[in-house]
Protein backbone atom coordinates (compact mmCIF):
# COMPACT_ATOMS: atom_id res chain seq x y z
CA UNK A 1 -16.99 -6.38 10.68
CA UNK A 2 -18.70 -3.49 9.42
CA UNK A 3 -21.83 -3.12 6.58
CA UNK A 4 -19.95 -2.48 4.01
CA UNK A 5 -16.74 -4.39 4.58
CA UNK A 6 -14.77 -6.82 6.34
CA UNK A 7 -12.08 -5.13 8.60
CA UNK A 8 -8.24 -6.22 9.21
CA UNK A 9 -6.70 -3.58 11.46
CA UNK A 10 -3.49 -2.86 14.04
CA UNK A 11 -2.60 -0.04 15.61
CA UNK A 12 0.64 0.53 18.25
CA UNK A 13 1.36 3.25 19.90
CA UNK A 14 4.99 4.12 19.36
CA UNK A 15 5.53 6.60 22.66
CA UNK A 16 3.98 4.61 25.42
CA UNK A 17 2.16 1.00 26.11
CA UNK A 18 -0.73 0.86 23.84
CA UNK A 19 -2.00 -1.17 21.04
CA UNK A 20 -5.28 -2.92 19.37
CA UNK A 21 -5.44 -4.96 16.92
CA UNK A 22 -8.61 -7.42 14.86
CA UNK A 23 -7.49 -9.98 12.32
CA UNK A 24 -4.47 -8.46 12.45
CA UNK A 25 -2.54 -11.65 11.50
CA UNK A 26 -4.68 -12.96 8.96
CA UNK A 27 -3.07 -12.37 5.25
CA UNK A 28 -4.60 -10.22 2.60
CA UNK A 29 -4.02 -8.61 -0.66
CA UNK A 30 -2.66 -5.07 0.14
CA UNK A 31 -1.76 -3.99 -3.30
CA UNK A 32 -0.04 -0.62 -3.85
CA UNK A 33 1.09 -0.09 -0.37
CA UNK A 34 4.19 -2.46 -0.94
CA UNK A 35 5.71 0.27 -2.99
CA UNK A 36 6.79 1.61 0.61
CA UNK A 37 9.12 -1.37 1.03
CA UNK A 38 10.30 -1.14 -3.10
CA UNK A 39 11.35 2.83 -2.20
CA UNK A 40 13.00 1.63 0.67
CA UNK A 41 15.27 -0.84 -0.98
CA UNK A 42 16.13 2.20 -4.30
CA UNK A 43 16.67 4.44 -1.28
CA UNK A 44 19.02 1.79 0.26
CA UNK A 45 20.80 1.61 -3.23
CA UNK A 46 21.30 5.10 -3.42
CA UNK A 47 22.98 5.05 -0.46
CA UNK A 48 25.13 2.15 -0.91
CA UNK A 49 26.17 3.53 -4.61
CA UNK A 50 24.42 1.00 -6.35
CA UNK A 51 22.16 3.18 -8.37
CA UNK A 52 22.54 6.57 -9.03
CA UNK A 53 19.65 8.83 -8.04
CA UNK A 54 20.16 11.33 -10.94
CA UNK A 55 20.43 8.27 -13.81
CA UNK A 56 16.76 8.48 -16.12
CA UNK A 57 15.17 5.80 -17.79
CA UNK A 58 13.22 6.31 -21.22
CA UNK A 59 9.81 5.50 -20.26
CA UNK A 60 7.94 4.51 -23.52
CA UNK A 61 4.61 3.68 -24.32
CA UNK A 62 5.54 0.16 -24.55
CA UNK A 63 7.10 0.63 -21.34
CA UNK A 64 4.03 1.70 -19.62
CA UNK A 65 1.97 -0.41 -16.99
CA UNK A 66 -1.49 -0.26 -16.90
CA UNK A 67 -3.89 1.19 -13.81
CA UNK A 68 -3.70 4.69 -11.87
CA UNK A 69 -2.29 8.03 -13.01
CA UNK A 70 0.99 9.51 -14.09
CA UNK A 71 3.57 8.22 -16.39
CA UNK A 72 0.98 5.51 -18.07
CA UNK A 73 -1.26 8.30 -19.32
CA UNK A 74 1.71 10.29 -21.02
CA UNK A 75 1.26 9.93 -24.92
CA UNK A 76 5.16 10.35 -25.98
CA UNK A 77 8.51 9.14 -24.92
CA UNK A 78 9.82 10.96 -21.83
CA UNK A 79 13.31 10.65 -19.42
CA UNK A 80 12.74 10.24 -15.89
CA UNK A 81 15.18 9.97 -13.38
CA UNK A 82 15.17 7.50 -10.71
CA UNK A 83 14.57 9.97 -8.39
CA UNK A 84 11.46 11.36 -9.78
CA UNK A 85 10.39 8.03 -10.54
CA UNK A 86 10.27 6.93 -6.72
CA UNK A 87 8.83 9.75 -5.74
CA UNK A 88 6.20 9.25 -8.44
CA UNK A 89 5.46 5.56 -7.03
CA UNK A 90 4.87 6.97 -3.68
CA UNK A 91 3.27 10.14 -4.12
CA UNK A 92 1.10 9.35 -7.00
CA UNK A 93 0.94 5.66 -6.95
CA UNK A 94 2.35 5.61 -10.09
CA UNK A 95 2.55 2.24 -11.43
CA UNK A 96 5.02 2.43 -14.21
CA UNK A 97 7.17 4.18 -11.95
CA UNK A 98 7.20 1.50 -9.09
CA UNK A 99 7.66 -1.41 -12.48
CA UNK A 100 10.96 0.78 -13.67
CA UNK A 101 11.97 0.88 -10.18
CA UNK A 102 11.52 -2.69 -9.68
CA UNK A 103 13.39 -3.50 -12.99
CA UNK A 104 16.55 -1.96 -11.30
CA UNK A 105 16.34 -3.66 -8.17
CA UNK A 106 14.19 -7.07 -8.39
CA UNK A 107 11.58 -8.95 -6.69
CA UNK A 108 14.04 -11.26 -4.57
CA UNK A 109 15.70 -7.84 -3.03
CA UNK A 110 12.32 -6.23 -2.09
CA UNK A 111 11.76 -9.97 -0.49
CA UNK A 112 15.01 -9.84 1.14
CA UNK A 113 14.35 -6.51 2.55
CA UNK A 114 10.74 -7.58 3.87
CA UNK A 115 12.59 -10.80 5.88
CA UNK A 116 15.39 -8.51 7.27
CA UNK A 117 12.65 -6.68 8.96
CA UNK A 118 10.87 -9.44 10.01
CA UNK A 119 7.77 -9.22 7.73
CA UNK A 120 7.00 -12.84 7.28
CA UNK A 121 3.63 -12.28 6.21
CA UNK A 122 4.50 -9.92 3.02
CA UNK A 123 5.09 -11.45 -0.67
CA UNK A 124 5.25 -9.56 -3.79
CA UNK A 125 3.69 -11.02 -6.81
CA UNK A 126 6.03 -9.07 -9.50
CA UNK A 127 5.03 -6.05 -10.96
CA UNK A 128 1.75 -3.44 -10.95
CA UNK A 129 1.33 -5.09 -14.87
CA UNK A 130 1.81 -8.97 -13.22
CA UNK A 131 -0.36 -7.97 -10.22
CA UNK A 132 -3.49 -6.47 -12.20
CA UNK A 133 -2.78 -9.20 -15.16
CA UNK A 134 -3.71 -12.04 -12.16
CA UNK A 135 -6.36 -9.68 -11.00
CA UNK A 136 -8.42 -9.86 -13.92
CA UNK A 137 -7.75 -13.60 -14.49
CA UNK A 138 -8.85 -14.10 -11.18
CA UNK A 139 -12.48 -11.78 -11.76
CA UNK A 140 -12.87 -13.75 -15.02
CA UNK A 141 -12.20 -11.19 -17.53
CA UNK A 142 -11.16 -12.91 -20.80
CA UNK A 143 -8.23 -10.38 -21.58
CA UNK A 144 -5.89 -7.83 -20.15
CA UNK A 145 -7.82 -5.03 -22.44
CA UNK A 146 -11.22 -5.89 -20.86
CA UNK A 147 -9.84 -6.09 -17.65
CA UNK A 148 -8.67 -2.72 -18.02
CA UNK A 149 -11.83 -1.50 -19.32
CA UNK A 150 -13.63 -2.60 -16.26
CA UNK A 151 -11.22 -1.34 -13.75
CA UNK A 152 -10.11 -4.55 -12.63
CA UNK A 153 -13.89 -4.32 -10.59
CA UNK A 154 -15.04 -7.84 -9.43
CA UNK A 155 -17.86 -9.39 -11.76
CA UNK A 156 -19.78 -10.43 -8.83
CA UNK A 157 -20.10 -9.86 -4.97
CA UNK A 158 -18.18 -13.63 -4.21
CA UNK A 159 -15.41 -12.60 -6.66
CA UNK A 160 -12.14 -12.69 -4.76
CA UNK A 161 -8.40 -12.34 -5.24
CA UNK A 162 -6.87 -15.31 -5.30
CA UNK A 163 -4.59 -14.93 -2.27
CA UNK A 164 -1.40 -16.83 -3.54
CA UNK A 165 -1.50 -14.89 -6.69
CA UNK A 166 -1.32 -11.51 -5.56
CA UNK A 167 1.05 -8.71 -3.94
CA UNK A 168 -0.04 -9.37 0.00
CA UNK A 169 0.94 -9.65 3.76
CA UNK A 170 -0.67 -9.10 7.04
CA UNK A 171 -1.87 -5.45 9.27
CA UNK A 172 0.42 -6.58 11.66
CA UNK A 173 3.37 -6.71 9.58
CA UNK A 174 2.21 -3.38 7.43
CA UNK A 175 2.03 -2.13 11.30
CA UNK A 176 5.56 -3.37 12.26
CA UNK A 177 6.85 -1.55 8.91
CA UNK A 178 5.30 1.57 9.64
CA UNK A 179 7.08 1.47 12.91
CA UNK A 180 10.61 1.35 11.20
CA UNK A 181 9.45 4.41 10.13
CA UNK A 182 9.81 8.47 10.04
CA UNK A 183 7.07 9.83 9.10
CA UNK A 184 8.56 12.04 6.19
CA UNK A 185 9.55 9.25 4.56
CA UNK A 186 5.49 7.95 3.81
CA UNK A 187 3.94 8.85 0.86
CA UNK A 188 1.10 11.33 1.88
CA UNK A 189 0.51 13.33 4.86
CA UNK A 190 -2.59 14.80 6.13
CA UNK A 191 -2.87 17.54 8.61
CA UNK A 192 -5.70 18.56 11.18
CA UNK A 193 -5.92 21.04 13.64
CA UNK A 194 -5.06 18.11 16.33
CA UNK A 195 -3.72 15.51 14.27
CA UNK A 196 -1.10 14.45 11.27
CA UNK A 197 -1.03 11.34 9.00
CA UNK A 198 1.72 10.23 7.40
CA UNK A 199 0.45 7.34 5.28
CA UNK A 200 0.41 5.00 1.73
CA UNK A 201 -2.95 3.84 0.80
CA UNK A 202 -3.30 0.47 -1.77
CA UNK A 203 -6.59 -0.19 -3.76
CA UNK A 204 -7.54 -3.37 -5.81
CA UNK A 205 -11.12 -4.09 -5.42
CA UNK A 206 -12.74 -5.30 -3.32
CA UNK A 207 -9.88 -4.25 -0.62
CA UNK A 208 -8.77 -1.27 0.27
CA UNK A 209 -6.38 -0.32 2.55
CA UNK A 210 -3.96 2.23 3.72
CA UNK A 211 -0.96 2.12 6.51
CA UNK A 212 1.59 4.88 8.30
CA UNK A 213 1.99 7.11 11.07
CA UNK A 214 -0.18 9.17 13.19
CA UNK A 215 0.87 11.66 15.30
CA UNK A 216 -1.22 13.72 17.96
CA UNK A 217 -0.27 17.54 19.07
CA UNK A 218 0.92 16.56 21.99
CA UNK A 219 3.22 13.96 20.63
CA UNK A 220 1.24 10.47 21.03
CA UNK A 221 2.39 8.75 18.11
CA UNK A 222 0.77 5.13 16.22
CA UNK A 223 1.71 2.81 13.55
CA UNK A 224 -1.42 1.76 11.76
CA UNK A 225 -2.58 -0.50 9.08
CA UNK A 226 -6.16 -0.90 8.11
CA UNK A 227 -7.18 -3.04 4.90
CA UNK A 228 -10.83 -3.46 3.97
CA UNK A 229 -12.98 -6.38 1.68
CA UNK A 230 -16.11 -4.69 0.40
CA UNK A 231 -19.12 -7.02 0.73
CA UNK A 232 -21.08 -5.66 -2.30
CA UNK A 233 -19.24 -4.59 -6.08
CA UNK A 234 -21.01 -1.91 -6.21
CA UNK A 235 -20.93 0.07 -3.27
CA UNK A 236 -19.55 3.77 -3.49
CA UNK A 237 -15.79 4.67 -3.10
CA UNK A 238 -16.44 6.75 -0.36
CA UNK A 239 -18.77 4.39 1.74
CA UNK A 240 -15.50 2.06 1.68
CA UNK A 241 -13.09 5.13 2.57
CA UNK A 242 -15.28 5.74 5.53
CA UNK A 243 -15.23 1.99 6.59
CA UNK A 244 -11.14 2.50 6.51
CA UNK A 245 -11.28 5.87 8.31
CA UNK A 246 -13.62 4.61 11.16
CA UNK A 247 -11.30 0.94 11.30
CA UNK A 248 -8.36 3.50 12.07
CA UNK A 249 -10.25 5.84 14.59
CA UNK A 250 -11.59 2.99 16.33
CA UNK A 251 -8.16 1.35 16.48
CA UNK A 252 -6.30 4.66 17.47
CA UNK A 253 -9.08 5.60 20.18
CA UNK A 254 -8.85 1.62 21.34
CA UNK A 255 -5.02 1.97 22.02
CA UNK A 256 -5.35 5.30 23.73
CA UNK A 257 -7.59 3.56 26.20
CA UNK A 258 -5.03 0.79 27.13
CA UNK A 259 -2.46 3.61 27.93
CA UNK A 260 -4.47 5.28 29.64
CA UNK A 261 -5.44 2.96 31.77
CA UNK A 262 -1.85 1.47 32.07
CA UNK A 263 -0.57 5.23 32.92
């Protein structure tokens, strides 16, 4: 546990003996970073002939889901294909996107998928518009509209997502997904002189959270998950961030220790 949050985190090492992990089993709320395992399953449909990548969708403004960037601030009718719109979901988090996608596919397939790979942990509430709808019942905001003024933000410190109501699963699992794998198929990556990420983040205060692939220069390569419950409503964006970032370095460094001194 950290100052400003409450760490879940699990890190293996996917080249040689290595791991660490703390509350890595315990369930929580991971909220946009299931849109992995929804592109997965469109991807898998693609393949199999069941959708067509090229087909577009009218996306309306009745059509729109609420939260984030991208198709729900666009003021007229537009076609999107359903290629664009998964890479939309991933890349930009884009909620309508990952709701269109889900219309063509379903919940119980994205659950199928997550027991296939052995994610017993993970359960998808429905859609971004289900998921923030029972986030602001759960903060006590008296409508969608003023739930969505407030950012779906907590009213108070103790205010909590209620567990069996929202999108969630364990690090361990988000861990053993990231292992299944490349790392051009996550949503972001992030390069350093020494270091690449390959990774989907998932926000819905007060956690925060963010899983994928990290790979060294020299080849050491680590599934990691890290999600994060703020203590306090208010404290900055960034202080959280840095909470995640230093959960993942720790985790990282922690692993590299145990194969080292396995080696």
């Amino acid at each position: 546990m950290t100052g400003v949050a409450r760490v879940h985190v699990a890190c293996r090492r996917l080249d040689a003996p290595g791991q660490y992990a703390e509350r890595a089993d315990e369930v929580v709320p991971i909220a946009s970073m299931y849109k992995v395992l929804l592109a997965l399953e469109v991807a898998d449909a693609f393949e199999r002939g069941a959708l067509r990548p090229e087909t577009r969708v009218e996306v309306t403004p009745e059509s729109r889901s609420p939260g984030g960037f991208g198709l729900t601030r666009f003021a007229y009718p537009a076609a999107v294909s359903l290629h664009d719109l998964m890479y939309m979901s991933l890349a930009w988090s884009d909620n309508t996107a990952a709701d269109l996608l889900l219309d063509q596919v379903g919940v119980d397939a994205v659950h199928d998928r997550a027991a296939r790979l052995g994610l017993a942990s993970f359960w998808l509430a429905g859609s971004c518009r289900t998921l923030l709808g029972n986030a602001g019942a759960d903060f006590g905001y008296p409508t969608d509209t003023d739930a969505e003024l407030g950012d779906w933000s907590p009213l108070a410190d103790a205010s909590d997502l209620v567990l069996e109501r929202t999108t969630r699963a364990s690090v361990a699992d988000l861990v053993e997904l990231a292992a299944r794998l490349d790392a051009d198929e996550a949503a972001q990556a992030f390069s350093s002189p020494d270091w690449t990420r390959a990774s989907k983040t998932g926000t819905l205060s007060p956690w925060r959270g963010e899983f994928g692939i990290v790979t060294r220069r020299d080849g050491a390569r680590f599934a990691l998950a890290v999600a994060v419950r703020q203590h306090l409503v208010d404290t900055p964006p960034d202080a959280v961030d840095r909470a995640v970032a230093g959960a993942a370095w720790t985790a990282v460094q922690r692993s590299l220790d145990i194969s080292n001194a396995s080696g």
